[in-house]
N, C-alpha and C. Protein backbone atom coordinates (compact mmCIF):
# COMPACT_ATOMS: atom_id res chain seq x y z
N UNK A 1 -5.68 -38.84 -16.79
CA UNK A 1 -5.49 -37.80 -17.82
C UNK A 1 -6.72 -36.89 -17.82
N UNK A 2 -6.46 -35.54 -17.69
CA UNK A 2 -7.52 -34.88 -17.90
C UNK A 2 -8.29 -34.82 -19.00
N UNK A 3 -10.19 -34.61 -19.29
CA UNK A 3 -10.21 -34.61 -20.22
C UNK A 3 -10.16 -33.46 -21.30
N UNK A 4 -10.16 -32.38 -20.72
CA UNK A 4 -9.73 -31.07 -21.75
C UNK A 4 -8.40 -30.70 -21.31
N UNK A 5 -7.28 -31.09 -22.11
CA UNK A 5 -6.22 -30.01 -21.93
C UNK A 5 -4.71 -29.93 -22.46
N UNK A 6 -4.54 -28.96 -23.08
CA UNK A 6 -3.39 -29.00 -24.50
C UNK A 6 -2.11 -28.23 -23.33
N UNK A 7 -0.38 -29.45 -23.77
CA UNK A 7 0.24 -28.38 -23.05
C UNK A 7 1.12 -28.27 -24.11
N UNK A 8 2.21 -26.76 -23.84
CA UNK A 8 2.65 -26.39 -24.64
C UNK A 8 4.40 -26.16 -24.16
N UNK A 9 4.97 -26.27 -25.31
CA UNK A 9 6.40 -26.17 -24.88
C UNK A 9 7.09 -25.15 -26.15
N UNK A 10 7.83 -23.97 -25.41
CA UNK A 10 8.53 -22.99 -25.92
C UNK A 10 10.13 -23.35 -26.62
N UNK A 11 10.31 -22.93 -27.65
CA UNK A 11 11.50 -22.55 -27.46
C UNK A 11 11.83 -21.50 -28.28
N UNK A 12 12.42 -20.32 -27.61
CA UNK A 12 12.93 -18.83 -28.13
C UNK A 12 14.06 -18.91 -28.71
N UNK A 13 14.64 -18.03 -29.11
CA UNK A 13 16.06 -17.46 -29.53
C UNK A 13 16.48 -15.99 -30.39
N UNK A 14 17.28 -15.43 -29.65
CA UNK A 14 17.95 -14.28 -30.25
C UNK A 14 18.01 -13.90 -31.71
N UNK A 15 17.62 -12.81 -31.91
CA UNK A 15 17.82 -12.76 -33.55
C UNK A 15 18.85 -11.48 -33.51
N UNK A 16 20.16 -11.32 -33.66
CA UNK A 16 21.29 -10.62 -33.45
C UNK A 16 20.77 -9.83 -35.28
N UNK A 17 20.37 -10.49 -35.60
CA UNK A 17 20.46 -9.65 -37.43
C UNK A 17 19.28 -8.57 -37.61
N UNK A 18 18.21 -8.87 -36.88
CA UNK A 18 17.70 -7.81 -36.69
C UNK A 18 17.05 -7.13 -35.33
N UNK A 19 18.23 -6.92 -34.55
CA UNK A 19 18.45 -5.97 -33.50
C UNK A 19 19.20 -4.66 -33.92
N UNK A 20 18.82 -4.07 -32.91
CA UNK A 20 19.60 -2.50 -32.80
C UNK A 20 19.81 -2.06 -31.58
N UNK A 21 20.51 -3.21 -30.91
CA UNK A 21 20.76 -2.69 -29.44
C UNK A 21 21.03 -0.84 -29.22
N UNK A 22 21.63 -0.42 -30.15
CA UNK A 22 21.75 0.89 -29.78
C UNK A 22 20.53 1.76 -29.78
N UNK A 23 19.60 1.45 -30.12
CA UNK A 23 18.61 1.77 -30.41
C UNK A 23 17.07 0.91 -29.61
N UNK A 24 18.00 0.09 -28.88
CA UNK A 24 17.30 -0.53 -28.07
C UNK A 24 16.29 -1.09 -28.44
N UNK A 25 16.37 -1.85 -29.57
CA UNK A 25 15.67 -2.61 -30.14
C UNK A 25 16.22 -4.58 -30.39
N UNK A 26 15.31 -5.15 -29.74
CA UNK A 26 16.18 -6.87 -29.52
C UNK A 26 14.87 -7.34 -30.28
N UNK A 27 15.06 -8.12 -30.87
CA UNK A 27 14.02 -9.02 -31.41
C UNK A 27 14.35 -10.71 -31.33
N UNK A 28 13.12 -11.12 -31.31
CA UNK A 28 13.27 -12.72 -30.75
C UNK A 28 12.40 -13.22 -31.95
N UNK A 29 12.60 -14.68 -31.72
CA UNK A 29 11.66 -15.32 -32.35
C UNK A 29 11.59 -16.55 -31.44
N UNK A 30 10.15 -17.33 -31.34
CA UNK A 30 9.96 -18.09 -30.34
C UNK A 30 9.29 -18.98 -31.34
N UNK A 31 9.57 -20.77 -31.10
CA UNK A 31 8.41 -21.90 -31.75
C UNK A 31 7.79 -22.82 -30.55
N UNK A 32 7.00 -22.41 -31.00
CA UNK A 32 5.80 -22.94 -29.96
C UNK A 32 5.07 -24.50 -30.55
N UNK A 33 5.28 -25.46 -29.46
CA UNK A 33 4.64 -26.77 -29.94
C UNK A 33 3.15 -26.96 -29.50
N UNK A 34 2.24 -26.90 -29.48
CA UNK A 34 0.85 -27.40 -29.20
C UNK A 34 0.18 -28.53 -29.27
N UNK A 35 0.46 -29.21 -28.31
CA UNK A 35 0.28 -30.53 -27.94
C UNK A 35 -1.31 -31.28 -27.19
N UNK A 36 -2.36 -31.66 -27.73
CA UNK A 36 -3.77 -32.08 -26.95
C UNK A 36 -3.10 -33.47 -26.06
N UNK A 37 -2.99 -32.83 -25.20
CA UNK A 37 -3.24 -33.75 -24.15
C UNK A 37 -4.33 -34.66 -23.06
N UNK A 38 -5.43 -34.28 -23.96
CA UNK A 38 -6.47 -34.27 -22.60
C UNK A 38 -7.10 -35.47 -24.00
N UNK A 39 -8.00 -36.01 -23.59
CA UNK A 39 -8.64 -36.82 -24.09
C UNK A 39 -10.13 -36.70 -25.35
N UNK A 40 -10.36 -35.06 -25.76
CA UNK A 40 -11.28 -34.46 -26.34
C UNK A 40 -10.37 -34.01 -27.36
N UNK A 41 -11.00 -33.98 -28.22
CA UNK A 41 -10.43 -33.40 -30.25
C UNK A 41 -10.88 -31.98 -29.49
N UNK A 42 -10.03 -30.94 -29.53
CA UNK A 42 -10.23 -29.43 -29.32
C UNK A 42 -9.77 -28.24 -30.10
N UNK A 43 -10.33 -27.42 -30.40
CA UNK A 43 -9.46 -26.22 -31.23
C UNK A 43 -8.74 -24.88 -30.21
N UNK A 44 -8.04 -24.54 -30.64
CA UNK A 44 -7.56 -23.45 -30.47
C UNK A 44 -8.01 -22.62 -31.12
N UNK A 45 -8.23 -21.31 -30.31
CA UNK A 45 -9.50 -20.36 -30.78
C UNK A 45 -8.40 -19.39 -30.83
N UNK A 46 -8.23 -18.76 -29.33
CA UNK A 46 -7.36 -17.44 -29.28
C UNK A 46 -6.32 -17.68 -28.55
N UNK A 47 -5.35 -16.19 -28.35
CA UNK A 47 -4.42 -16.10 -27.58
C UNK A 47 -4.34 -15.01 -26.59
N UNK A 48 -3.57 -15.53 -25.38
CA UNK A 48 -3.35 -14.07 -25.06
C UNK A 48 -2.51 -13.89 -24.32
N UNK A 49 -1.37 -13.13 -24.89
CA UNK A 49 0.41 -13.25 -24.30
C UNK A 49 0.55 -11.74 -23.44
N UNK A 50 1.41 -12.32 -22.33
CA UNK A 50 1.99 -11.38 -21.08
C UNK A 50 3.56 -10.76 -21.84
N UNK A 51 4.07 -9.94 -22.48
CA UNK A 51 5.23 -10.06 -22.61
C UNK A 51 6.18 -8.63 -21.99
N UNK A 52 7.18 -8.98 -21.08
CA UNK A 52 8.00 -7.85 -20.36
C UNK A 52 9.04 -7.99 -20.14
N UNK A 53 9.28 -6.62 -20.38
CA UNK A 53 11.09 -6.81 -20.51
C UNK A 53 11.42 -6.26 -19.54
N UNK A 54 12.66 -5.78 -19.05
CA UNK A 54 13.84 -6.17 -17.95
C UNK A 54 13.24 -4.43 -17.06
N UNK A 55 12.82 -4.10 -17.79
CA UNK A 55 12.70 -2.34 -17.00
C UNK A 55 11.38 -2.73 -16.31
N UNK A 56 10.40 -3.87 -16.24
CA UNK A 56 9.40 -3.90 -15.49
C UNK A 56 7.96 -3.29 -16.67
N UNK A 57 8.31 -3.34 -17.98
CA UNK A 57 7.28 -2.76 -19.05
C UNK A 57 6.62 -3.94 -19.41
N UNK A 58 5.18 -4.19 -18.96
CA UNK A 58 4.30 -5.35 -19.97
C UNK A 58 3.80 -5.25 -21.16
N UNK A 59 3.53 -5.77 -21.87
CA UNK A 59 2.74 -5.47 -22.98
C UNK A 59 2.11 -6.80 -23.05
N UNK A 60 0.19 -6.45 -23.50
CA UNK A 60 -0.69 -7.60 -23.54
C UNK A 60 -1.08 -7.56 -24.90
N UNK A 61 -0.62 -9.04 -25.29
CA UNK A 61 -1.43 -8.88 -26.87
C UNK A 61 -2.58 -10.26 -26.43
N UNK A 62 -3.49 -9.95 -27.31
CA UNK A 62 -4.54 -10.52 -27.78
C UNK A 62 -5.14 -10.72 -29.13
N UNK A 63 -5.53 -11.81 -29.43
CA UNK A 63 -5.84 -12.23 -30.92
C UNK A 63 -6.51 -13.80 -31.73
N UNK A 64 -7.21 -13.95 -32.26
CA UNK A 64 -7.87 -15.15 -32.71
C UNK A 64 -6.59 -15.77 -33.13
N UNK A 65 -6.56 -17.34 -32.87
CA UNK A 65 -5.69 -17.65 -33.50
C UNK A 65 -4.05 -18.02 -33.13
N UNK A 66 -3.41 -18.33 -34.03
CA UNK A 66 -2.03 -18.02 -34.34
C UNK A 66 -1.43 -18.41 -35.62
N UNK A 67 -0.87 -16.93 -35.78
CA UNK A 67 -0.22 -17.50 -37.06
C UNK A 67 -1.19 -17.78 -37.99
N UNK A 68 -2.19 -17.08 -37.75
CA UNK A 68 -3.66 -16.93 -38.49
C UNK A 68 -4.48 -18.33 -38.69
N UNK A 69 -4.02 -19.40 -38.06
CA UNK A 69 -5.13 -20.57 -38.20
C UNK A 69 -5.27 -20.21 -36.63
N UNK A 70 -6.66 -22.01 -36.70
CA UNK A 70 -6.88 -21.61 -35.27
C UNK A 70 -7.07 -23.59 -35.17
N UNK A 71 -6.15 -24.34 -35.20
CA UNK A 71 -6.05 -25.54 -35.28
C UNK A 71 -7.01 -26.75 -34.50
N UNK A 72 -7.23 -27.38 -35.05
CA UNK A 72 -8.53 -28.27 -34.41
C UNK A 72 -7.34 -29.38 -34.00
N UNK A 73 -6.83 -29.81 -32.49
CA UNK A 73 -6.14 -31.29 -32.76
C UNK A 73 -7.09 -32.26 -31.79
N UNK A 74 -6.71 -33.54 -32.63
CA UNK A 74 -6.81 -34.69 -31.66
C UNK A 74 -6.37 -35.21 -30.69
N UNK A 75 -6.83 -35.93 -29.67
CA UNK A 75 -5.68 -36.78 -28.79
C UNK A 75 -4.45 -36.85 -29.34
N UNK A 76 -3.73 -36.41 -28.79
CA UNK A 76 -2.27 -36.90 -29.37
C UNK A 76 -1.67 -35.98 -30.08
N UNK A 77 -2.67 -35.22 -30.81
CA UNK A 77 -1.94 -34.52 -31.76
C UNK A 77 -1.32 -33.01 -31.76
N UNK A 78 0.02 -32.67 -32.12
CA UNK A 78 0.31 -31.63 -32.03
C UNK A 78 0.41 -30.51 -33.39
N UNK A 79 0.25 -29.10 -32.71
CA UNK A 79 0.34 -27.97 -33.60
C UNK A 79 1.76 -27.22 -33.44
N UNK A 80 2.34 -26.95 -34.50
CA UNK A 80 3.64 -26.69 -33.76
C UNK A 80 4.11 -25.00 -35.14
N UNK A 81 4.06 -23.86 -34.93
CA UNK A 81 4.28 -22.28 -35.24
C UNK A 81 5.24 -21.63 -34.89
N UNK A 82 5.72 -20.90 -35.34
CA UNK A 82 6.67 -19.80 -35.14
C UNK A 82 6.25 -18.47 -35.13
N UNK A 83 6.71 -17.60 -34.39
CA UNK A 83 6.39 -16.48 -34.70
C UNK A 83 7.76 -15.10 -33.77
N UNK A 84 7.15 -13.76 -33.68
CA UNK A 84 8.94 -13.42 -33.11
C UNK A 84 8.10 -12.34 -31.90
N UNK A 85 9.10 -10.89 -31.14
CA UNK A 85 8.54 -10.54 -30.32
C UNK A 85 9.65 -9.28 -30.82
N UNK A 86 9.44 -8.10 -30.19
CA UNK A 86 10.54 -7.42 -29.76
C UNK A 86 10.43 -6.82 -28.33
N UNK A 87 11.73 -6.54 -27.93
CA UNK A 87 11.93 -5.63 -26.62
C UNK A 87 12.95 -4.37 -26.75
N UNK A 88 12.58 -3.75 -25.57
CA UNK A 88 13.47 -2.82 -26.13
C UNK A 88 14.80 -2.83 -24.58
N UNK A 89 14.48 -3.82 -23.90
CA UNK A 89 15.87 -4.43 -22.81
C UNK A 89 16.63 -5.49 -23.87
N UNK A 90 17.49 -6.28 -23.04
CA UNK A 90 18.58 -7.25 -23.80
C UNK A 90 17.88 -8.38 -23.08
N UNK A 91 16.69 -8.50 -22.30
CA UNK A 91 16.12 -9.47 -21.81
C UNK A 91 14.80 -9.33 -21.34
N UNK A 92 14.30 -10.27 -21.13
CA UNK A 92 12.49 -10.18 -20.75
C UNK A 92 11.62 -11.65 -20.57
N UNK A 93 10.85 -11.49 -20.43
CA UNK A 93 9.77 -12.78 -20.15
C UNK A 93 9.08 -12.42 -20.93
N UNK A 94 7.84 -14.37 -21.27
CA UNK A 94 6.72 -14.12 -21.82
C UNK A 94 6.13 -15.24 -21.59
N UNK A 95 4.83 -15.18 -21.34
CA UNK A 95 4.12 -15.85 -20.49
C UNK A 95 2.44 -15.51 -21.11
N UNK A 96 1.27 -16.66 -21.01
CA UNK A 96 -0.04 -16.66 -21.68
C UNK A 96 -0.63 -17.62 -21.19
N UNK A 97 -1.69 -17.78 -22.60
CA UNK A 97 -3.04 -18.54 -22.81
C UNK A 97 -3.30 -18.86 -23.76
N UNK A 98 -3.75 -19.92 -24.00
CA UNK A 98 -4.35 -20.22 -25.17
C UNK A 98 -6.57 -20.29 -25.11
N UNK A 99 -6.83 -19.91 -25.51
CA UNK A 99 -8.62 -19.78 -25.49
C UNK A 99 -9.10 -20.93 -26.04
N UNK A 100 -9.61 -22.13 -25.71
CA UNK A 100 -9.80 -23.56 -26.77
C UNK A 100 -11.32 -24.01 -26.31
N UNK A 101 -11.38 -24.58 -27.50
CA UNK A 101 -13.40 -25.26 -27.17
C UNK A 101 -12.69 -26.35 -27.63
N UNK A 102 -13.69 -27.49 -26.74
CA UNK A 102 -13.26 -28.88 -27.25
C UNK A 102 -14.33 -29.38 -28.18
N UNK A 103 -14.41 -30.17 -29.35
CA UNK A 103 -15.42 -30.82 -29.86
C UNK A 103 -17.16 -31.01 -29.15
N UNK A 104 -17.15 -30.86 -27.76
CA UNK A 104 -18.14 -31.32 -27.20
C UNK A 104 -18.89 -30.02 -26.53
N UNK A 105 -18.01 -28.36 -27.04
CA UNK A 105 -18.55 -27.62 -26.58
C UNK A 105 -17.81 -27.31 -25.17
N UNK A 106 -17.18 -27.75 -24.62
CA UNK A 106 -16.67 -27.26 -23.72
C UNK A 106 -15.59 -26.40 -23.54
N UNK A 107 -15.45 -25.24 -23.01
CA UNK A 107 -14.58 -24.34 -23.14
C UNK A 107 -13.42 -24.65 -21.93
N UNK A 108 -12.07 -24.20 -22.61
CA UNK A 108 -10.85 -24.40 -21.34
C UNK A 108 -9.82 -23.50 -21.68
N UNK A 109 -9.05 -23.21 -20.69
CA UNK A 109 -7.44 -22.30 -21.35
C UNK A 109 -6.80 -23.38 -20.76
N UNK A 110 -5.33 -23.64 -21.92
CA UNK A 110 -4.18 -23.78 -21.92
C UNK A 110 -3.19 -22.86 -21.36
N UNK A 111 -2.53 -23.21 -20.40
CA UNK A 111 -1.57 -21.87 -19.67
C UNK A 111 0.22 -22.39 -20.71
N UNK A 112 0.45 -21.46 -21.39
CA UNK A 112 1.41 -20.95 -22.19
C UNK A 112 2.65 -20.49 -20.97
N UNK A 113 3.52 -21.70 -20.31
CA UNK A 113 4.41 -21.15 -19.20
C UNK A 113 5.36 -20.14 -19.53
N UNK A 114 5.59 -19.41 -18.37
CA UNK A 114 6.46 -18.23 -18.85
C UNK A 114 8.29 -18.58 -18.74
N UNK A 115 8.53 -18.04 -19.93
CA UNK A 115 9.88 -18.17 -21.07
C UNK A 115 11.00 -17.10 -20.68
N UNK A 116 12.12 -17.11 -21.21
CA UNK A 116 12.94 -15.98 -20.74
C UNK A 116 13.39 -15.87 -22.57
N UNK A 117 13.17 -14.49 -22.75
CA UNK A 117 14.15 -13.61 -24.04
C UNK A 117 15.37 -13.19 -23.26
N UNK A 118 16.25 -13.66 -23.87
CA UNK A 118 18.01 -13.11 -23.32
C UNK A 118 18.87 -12.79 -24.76
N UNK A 119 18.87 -11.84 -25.15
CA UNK A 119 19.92 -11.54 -25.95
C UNK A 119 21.33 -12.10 -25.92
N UNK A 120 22.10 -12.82 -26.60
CA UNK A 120 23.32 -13.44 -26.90
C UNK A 120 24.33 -13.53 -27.92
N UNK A 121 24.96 -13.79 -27.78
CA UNK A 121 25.91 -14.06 -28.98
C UNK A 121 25.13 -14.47 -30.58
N UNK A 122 24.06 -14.76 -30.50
CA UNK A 122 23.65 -15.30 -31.72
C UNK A 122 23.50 -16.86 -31.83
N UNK A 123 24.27 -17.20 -30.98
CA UNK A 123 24.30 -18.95 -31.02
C UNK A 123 23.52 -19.81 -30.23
N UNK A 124 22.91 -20.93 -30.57
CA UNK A 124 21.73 -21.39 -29.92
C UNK A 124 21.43 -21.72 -28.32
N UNK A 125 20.30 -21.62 -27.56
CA UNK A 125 20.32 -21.61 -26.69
C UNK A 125 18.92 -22.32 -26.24
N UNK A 126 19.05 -23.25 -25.14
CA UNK A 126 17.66 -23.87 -25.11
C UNK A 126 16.91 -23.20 -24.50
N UNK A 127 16.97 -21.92 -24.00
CA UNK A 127 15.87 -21.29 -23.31
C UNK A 127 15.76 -21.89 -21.82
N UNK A 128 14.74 -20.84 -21.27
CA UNK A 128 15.03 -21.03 -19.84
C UNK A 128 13.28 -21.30 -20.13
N UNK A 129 13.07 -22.01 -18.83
CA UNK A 129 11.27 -22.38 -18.35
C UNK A 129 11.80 -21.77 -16.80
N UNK A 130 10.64 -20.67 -16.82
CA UNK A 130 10.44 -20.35 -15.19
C UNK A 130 9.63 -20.75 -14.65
N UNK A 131 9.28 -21.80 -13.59
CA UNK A 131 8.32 -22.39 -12.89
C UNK A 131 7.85 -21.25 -11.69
């Protein structure tokens, strides 16, 4: 087991109630689990998300945090947030980092694997993981 390192598992979904496809507006919402895997008590400091939709448009956000804490876990322990995205395709990726110091001072990123946004019917969907 490594000793610094948190992994993380996505899951997105369509929000049909506040879209405006005609207007080319899709909005998502994604919950993100945050899991320390590595053997050091570490925090999560920052973020920093890849997100692009279907026309080849990125957008980079960056920011302390999520969801305005910035969670300290233990072995074992997970952080688990919600938060949403918009696009202005009916589909897109999103893909990151997480910025973390472990208790001992040591700095590491968490790689945040990249996700698929697909607009749908409204009804649940487990999301895609692109390796």
């Amino acid at each position: 087991m490594p000793k610094y390192q948190f992994s993380c598992e996505v899951s997105p979904r369509y929000l049909p109630e506040q879209s405006v496809p005609g207007e080319f507006v899709y909005s998502f919402a994604y919950t993100v689990t945050v899991t320390n895997t590595g053997e050091v008590a570490a925090q999560l400091i920052a973020r920093h998300w890849f997100i692009s939709d279907a026309n080849g448009h990125t957008e980079q956000v960056r920011g302390l945090g999520v969801v305005g804490r910035q969670p300290l876990l233990k072995p074992g322990e997970s952080f688990q947030y919600s938060s949403g995205s918009r696009l202005r395709t009916p589909s897109g990726t999103m893909h990151g980092h997480y910025f973390c110091v472990a208790e001992d001072g040591e700095r590491f990123e968490a790689a945040i694997p990249m996700f698929v946004l697909e607009a749908g019917d409204g009804s649940p969907s487990p999301g895609r993981i692109l390796h």
